[in-house]
Protein backbone atom coordinates (compact mmCIF):
# COMPACT_ATOMS: atom_id res chain seq x y z
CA UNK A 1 110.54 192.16 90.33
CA UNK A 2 108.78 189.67 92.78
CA UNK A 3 110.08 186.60 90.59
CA UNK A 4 113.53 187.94 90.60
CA UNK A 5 113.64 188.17 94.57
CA UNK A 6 112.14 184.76 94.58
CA UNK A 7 114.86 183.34 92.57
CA UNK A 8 117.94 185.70 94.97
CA UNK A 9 115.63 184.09 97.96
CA UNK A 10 116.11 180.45 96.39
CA UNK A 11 113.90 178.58 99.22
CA UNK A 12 111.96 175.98 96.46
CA UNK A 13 107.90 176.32 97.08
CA UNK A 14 108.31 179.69 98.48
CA UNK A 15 107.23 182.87 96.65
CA UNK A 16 108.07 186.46 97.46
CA UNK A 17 104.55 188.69 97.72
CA UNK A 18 106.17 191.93 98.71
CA UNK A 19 109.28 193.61 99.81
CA UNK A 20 110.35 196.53 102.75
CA UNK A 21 113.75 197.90 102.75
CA UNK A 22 114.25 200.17 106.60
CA UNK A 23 117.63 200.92 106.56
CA UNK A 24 119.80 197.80 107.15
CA UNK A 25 116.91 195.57 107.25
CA UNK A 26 114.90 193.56 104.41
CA UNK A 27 111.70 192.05 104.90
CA UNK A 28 110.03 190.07 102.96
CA UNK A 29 106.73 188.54 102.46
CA UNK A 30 106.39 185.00 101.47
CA UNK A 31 104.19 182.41 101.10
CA UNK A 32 104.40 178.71 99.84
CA UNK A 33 103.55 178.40 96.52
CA UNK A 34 101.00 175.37 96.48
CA UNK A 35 97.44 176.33 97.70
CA UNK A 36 97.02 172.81 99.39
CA UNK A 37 98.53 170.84 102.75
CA UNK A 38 98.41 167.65 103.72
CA UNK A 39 97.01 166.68 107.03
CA UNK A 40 99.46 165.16 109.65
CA UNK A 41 96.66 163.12 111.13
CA UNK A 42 94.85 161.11 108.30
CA UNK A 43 97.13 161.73 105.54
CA UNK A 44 94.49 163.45 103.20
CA UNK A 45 95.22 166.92 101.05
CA UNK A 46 92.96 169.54 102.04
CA UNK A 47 92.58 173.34 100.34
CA UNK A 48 90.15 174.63 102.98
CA UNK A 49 92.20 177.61 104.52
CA UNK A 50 91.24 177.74 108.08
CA UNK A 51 93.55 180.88 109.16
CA UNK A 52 97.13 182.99 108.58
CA UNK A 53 99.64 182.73 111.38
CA UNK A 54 102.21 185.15 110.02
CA UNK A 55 105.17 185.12 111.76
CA UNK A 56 108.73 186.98 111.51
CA UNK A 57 111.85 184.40 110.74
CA UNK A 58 115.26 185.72 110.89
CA UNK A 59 117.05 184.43 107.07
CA UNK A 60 120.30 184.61 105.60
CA UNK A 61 121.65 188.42 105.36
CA UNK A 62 121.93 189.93 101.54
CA UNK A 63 125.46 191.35 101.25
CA UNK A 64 125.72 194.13 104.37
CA UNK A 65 121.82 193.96 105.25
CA UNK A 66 119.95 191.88 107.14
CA UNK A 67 117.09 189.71 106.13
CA UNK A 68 113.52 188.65 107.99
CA UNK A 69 110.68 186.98 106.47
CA UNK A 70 107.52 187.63 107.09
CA UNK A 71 105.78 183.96 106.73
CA UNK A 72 102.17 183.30 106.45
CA UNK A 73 102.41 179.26 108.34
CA UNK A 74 98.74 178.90 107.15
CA UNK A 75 96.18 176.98 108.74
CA UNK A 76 94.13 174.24 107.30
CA UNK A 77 90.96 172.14 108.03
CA UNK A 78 91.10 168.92 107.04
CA UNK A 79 87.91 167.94 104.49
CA UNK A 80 88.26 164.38 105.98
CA UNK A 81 88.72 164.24 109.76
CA UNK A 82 87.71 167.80 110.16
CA UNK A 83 90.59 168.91 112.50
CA UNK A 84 92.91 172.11 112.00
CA UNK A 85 96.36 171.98 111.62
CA UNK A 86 99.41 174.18 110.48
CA UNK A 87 101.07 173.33 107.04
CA UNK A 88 105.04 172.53 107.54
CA UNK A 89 107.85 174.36 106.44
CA UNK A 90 110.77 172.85 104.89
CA UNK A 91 113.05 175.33 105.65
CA UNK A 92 111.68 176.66 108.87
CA UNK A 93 111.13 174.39 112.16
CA UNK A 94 107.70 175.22 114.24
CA UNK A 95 108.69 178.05 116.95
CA UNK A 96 111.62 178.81 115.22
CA UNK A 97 112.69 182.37 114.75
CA UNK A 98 115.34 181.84 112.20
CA UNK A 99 115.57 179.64 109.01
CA UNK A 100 117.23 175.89 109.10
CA UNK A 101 119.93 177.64 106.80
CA UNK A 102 120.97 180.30 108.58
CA UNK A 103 121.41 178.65 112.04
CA UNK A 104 123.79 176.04 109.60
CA UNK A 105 125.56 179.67 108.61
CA UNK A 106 125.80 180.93 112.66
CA UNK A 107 127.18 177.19 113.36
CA UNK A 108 129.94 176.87 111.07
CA UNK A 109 131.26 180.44 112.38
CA UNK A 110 130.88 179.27 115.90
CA UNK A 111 133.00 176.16 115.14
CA UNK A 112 135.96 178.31 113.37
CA UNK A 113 135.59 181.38 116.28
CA UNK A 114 133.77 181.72 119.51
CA UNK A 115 130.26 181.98 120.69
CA UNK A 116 130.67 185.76 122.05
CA UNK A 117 132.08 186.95 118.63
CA UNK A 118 129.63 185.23 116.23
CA UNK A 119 126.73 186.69 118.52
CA UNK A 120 128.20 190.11 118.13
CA UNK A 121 129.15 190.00 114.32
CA UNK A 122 125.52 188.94 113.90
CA UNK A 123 123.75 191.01 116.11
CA UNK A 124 122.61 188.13 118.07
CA UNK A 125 122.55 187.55 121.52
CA UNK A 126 124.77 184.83 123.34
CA UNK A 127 121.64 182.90 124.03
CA UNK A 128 120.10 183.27 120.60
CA UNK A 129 123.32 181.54 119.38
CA UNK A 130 123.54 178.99 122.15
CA UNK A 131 119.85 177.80 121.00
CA UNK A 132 120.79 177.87 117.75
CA UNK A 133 123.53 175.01 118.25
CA UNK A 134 121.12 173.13 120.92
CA UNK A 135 118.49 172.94 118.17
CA UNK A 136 120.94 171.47 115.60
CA UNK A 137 122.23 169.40 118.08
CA UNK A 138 118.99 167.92 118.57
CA UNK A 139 118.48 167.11 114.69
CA UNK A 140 122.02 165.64 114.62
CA UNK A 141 122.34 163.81 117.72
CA UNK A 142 122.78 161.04 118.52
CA UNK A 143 124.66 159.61 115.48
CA UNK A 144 123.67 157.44 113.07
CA UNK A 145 126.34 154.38 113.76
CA UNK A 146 124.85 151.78 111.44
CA UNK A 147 127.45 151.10 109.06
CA UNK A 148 130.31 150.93 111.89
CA UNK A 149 132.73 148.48 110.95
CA UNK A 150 136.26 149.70 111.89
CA UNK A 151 136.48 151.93 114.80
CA UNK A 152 139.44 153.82 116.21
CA UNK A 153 140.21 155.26 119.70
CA UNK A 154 142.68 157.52 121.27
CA UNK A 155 143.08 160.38 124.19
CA UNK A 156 143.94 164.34 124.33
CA UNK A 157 144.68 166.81 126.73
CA UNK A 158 141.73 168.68 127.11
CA UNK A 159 143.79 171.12 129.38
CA UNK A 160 147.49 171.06 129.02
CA UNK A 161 149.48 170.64 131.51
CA UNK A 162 146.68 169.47 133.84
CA UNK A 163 146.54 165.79 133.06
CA UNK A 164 142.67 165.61 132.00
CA UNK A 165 142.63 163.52 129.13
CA UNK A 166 139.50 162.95 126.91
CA UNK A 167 138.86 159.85 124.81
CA UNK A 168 138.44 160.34 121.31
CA UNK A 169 135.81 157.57 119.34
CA UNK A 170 136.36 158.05 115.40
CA UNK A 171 134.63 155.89 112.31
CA UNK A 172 138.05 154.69 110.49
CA UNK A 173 136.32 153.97 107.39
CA UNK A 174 133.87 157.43 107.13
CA UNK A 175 137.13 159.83 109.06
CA UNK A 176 133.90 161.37 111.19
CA UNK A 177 134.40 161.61 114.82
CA UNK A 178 131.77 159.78 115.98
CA UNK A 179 132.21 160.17 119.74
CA UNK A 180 134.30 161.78 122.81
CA UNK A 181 134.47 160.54 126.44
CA UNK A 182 134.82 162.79 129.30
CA UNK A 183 137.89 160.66 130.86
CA UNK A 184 140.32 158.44 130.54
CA UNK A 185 138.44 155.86 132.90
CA UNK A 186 136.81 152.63 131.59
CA UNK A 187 133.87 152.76 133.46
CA UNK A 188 133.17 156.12 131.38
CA UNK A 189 134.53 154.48 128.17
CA UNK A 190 131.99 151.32 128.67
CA UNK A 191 129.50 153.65 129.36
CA UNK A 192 129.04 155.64 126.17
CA UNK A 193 130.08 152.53 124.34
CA UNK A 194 127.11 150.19 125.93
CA UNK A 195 125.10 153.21 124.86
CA UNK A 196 125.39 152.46 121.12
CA UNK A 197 123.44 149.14 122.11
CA UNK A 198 124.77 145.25 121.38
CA UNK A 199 124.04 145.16 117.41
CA UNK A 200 126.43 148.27 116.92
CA UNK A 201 128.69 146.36 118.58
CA UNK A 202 128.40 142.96 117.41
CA UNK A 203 128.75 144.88 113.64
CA UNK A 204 132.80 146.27 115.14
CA UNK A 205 134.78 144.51 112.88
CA UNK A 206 137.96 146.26 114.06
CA UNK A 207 139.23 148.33 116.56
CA UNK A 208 142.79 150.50 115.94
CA UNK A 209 144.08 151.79 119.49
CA UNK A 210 147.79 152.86 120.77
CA UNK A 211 149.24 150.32 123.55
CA UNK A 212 147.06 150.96 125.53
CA UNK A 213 145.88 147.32 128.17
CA UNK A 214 142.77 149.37 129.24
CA UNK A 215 141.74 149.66 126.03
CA UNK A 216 142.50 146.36 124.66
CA UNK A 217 140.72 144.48 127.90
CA UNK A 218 137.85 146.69 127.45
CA UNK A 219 137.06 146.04 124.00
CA UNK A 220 137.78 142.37 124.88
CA UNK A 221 135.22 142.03 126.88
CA UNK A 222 132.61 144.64 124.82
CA UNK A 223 133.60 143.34 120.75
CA UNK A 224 134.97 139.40 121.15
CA UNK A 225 134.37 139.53 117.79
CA UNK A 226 136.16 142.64 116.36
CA UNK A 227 139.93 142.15 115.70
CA UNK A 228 142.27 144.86 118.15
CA UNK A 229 145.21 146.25 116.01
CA UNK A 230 148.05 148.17 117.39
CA UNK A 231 149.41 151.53 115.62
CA UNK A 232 152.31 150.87 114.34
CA UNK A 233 153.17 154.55 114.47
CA UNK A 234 153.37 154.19 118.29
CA UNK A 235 155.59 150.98 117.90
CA UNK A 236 157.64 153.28 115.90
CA UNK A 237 157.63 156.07 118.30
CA UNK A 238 158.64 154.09 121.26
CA UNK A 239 161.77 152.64 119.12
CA UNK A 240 162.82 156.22 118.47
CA UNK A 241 163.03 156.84 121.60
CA UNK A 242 164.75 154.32 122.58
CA UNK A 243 167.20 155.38 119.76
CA UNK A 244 167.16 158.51 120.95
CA UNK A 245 168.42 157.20 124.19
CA UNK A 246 171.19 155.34 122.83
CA UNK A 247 172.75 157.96 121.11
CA UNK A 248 172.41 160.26 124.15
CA UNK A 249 174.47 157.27 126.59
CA UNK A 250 176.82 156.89 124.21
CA UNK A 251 177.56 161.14 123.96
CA UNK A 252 177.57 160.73 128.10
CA UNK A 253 179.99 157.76 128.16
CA UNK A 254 182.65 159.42 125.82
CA UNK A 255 182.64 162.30 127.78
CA UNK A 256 182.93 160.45 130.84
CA UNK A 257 185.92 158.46 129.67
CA UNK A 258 187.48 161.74 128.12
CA UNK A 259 187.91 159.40 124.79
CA UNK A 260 188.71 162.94 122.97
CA UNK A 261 188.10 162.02 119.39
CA UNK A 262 184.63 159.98 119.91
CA UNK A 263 183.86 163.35 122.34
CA UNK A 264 184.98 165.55 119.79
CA UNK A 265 182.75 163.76 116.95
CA UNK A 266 179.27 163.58 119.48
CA UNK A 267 179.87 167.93 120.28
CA UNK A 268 180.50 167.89 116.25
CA UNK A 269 177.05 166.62 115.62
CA UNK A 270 174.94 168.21 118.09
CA UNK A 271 170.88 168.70 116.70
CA UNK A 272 171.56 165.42 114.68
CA UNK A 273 168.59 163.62 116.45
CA UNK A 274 166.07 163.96 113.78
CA UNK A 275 168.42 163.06 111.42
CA UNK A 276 168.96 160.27 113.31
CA UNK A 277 164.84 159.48 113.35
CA UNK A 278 164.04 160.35 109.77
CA UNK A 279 163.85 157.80 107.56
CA UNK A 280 167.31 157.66 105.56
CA UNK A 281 165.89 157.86 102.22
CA UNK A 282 164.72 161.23 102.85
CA UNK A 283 167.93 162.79 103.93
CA UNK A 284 169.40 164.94 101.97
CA UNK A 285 172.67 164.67 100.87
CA UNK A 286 174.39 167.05 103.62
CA UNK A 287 172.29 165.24 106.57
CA UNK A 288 173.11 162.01 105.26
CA UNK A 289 177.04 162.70 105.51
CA UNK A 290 176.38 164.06 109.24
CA UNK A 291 174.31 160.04 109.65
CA UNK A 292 177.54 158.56 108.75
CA UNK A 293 180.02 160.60 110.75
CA UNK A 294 177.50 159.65 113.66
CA UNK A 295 177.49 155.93 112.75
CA UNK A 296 181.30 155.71 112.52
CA UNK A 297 181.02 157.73 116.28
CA UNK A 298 179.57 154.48 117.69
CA UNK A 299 178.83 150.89 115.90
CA UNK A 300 176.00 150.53 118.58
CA UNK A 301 174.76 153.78 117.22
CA UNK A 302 174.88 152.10 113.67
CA UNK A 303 173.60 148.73 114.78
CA UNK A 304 170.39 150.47 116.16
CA UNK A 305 169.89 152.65 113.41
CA UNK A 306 169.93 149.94 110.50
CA UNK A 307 167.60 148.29 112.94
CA UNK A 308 165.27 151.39 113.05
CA UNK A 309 165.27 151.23 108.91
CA UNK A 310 164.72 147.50 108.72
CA UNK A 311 161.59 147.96 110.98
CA UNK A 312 160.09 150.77 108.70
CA UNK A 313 160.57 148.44 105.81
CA UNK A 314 159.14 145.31 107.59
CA UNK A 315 156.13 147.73 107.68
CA UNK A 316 156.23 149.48 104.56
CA UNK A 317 157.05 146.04 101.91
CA UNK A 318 155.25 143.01 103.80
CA UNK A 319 152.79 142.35 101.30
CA UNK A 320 150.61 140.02 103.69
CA UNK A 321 150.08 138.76 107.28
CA UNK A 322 152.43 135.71 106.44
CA UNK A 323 155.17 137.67 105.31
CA UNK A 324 155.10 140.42 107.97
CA UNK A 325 154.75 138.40 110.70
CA UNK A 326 158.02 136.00 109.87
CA UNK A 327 160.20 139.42 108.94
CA UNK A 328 159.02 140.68 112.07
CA UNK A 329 159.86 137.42 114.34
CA UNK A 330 163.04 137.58 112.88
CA UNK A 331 163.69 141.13 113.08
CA UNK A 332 163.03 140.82 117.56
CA UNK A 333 166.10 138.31 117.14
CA UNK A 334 168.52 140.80 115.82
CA UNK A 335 167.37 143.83 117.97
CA UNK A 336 167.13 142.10 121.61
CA UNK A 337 170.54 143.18 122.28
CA UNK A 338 170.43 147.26 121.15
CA UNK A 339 166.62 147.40 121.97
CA UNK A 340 165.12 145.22 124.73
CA UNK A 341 162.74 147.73 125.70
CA UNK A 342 161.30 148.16 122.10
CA UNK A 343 161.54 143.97 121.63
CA UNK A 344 159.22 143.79 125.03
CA UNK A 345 156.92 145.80 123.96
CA UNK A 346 156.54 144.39 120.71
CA UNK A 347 156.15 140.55 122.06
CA UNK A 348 153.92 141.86 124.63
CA UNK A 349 151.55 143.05 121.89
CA UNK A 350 152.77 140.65 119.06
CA UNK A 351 149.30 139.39 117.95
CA UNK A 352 148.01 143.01 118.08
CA UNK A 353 150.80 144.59 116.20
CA UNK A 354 150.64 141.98 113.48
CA UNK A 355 147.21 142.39 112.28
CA UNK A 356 148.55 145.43 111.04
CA UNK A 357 149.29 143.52 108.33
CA UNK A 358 145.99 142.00 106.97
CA UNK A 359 144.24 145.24 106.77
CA UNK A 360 147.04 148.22 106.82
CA UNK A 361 144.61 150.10 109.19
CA UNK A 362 146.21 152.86 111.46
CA UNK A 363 145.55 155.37 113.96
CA UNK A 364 146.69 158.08 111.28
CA UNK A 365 143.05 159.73 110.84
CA UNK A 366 142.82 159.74 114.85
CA UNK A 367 145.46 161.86 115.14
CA UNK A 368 144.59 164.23 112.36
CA UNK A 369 141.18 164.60 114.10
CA UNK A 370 142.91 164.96 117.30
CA UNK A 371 144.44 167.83 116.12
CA UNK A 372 141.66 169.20 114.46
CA UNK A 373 139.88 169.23 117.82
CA UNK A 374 143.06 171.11 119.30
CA UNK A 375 142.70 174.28 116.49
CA UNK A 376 138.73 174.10 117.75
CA UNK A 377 139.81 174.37 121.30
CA UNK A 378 142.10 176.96 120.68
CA UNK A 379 139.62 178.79 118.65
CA UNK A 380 137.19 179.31 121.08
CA UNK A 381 139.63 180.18 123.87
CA UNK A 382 139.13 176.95 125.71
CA UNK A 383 136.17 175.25 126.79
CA UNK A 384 135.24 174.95 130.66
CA UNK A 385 132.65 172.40 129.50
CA UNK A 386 133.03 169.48 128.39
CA UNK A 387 129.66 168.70 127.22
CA UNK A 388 129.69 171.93 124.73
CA UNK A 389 133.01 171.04 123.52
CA UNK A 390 131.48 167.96 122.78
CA UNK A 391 128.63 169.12 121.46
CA UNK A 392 130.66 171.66 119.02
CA UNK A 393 133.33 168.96 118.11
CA UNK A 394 130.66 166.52 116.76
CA UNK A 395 128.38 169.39 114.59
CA UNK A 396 131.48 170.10 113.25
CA UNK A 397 132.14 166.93 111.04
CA UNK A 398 128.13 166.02 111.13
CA UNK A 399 126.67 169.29 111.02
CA UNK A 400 125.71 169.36 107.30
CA UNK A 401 124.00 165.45 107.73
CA UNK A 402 121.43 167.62 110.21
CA UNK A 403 120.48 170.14 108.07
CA UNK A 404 120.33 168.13 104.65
C-alpha cells in the first residue's frame, strides 16, 4: 500500500510512511528516501541526524480531495565542519507552505481566470495566491536574454478608449514575450532596455517595429549595430486605406455630379470594401464579379487596385534584397499618381522597409502575442496595475522555465 501511494505521489526521492484520510483532506507522511545530506557549507555528505523539523506542505489535490504532506526537512551535523544544517527539498522551497508543483497548478489557472476565483475554487485565500505568483516570479524573473538576436516591438491599449498604450518587447526568434513597458515614452522604453545591460545589446542583431520614428531613433542610438526593419503588414495597411479612401471619393463625386449610372453602380456595390482589400486570388467567384463591376465603376478604382496586388506580390515573389528592392523602386513610379500618401511613406522608410527582404522577418508574432495579452486582460476583468499585469503576462509564456 505505502509503495503504491508513493508511486500516485510521484515526487522522485520521496517515500510515503503513512496515510490519514479526514473527510476531504489527505495527509501524508513522507520522507526522502536517502539517509544522507550534503552540507551547504563544505560540500561533504554527512548521515549524522541532528533533528526532525516536520512541517505541513499544501500538494496537488487527488481527484475531489485535498492533499497536505506532512514532511520531516531533517536536520544534519556535518562530520567535517561540525555545523547543523537542513537537507533541501527538490520539490519544496524553505518556508514554503505548498509544493513547487502546485503553486505551477494555482498559476496557470490564475493566468486563464482571475485571482479572486482561483483563491475560492481552491480554498485559498487572495493573499495565499498573490504569494504564490510573487514567489514564482522571483524564480523566473528577470529573464534570461542571452541568446537575443532578433527582437520585435510594438504598443496596446492597456485601457480602451483611454489612450494608455503599453510597449510590448518580444524574442522574434523564441515567440516569448520577453518584456512590457509601462508607456509609450522613450525615456521609459530606454529605461528597461539599458536595463538588459550593453552585451545584450551589442548581441541585437535585428529589430522589427511598425513606422514608428521614436522607435527607430531610439534603437539608433541604443543597437548601431542591429539592422531596423519595417512591417510590411503596416505598409500594407496604410495602402488599404488609402484604397479605401479612393473608392469612398469616387462614390462621393458621382453622387455629387448626379452621373446616374456610375451612382447607380457605387449604391449597387455597397459592403464591397473588403473585397476590395482581399487579395484577388482569394475571392471567390461571386466577389470577384462584384471586383470587376467596381473596377469598370472607376479606372482610378482599377488603377489603384492592380497597384495594391502588384505590391503584395513585390512582397510575396522577391526572392532577395536585389530583386525586391528594384521591383519596389519601380513599383513608387507607377503609384505616385493614385497613392502619394502610401509612396511617402514608403521613401520615407525605404531602407527600413527593404530589409524586409534579406531576412523575411515581420511583426506577425507581435501581434499574435498582442492579442494573447488582450484575452489575459479580459480574463481577469482588467488590471488596475500595471506591474501585476506585467508580472502575469510574462509567467505566462516563462512560467514552466521557473519551475523546471
Amino acid at each position: 500500500m505505502k509503495h503504491q501511494l508513493t508511486e500516485i505521489l510521484d515526487l522522485p526521492g520521496v517515500i510515503v510512511k503513512e496515510q490519514k484520510i479526514f473527510n476531504q483532506t489527505i495527509i501524508l507522511e513522507v520522507e526522502k528516501h536517502d539517509k544522507t545530506a550534503r552540507c551547504p557549507v563544505c560540500n561533504c555528505v554527512s548521515r549524522r541526524l541532528h533533528q526532525n523539523h516536520f512541517s505541513l506542505i499544501k500538494d496537488l489535490p487527488w481527484g475531489e480531495k485535498e492533499v497536505f504532506l506532512r514532511i520531516n526537512r531533517r536536520q544534519f551535523k556535518c562530520t567535517n565542519c561540525r555545523k547543523p544544517f537542513s537537507e533541501s527539498l527538490d520539490f519544496v522551497e524553505k518556508r514554503q507552505k505548498y509544493t513547487k508543483r502546485y503553486a505551477l497548478t494555482i498559476i496557470e489557472k490564475v493566468i486563464k481566470s482571475d485571482l479572486r476565483n482561483v483563491a475560492i475554487q481552491n480554498n485559498l485565500t487572495e493573499s495565499k495566491v498573490e504569494s504564490m505568483i510573487n514567489y514564482v516570479a522571483q524564480l523566473t524573473l528577470p529573464i534570461s536574454l542571452k541568446s537575443l538576436k532578433r527582437l520585435g516591438i510594438d504598443e496596446i491599449s492597456l485601457v480602451k478608449g483611454k489612450g494608455k498604450f503599453i510597449v510590448v518587447l518580444v524574442d522574434l526568434d523564441s515567440g516569448k514575450l520577453i518584456g512590457m513597458v509601462k508607456e509609450k515614452k522613450s525615456k521609459a522604453i530606454k529605461n528597461i532596455l539599458t536595463s538588459w545591460g550593453h552585451p545584450i545589446l551589442q548581441q541585437i542583431e535585428e529589430v522589427s517595429m511598425d513606422l514608428c520614428q521614436q522607435y527607430k531613433n531610439l534603437f539608433k542610438k541604443l543597437c548601431p549595430q542591429a539592422a531596423i526593419t519595417v512591417d510590411r503588414f503596416h505598409v500594407t495597411k496604410i495602402l488599404h486605406e488609402e484604397l479605401n479612401q479612393g473608392r469612398i471619393n469616387q462614390k462621393k463625386t458621382a453622387e455629387s455630379l448626379e452621373i446616374k449610372p456610375r451612382q447607380k453602380l457605387f449604391s449597387s456595390l455597397k459592403g464591397c470594401k473588403y473585397i476590395l482589400l482581399k487579395r484577388e486570388e482569394s475571392l471567390k467567384p461571386e466577389q470577384k464579379q462584384r471586383l470587376s463591376l467596381l473596377k469598370e465603376a472607376s479606372a482610378s478604382i482599377k488603377i489603384m487596385h492592380d497597384l495594391k496586388e502588384e505590391f503584395t506580390s513585390i512582397f510575396d515573389q522577391s526572392k532577395n534584397l536585389g530583386e525586391g528592392t528594384l521591383k519596389l523602386a519601380d513599383w513608387l513610379l507607377k503609384a505616385t499618381p493614385f497613392l502619394p500618401k502610401t509612396v511617402k511613406t514608403i521613401k520615407n522608410w525605404f531602407g527600413e522597409i527593404v530589409g524586409y527582404f534579406e531576412q523575411k522577418t515581420t511583426n506577425a508574432m507581435v501581434e499574435g502575442i498582442n492579442n494573447r495579452l488582450k484575452v489575459l486582460k479580459r480574463c481577469a476583468f482588467g488590471f488596475k496595475n500595471f506591474d501585476n499585469f506585467a508580472k502575469r503576462a510574462l509567467l505566462h509564456w516563462h512560467l514552466t522555465d521557473s519551475l523546471a
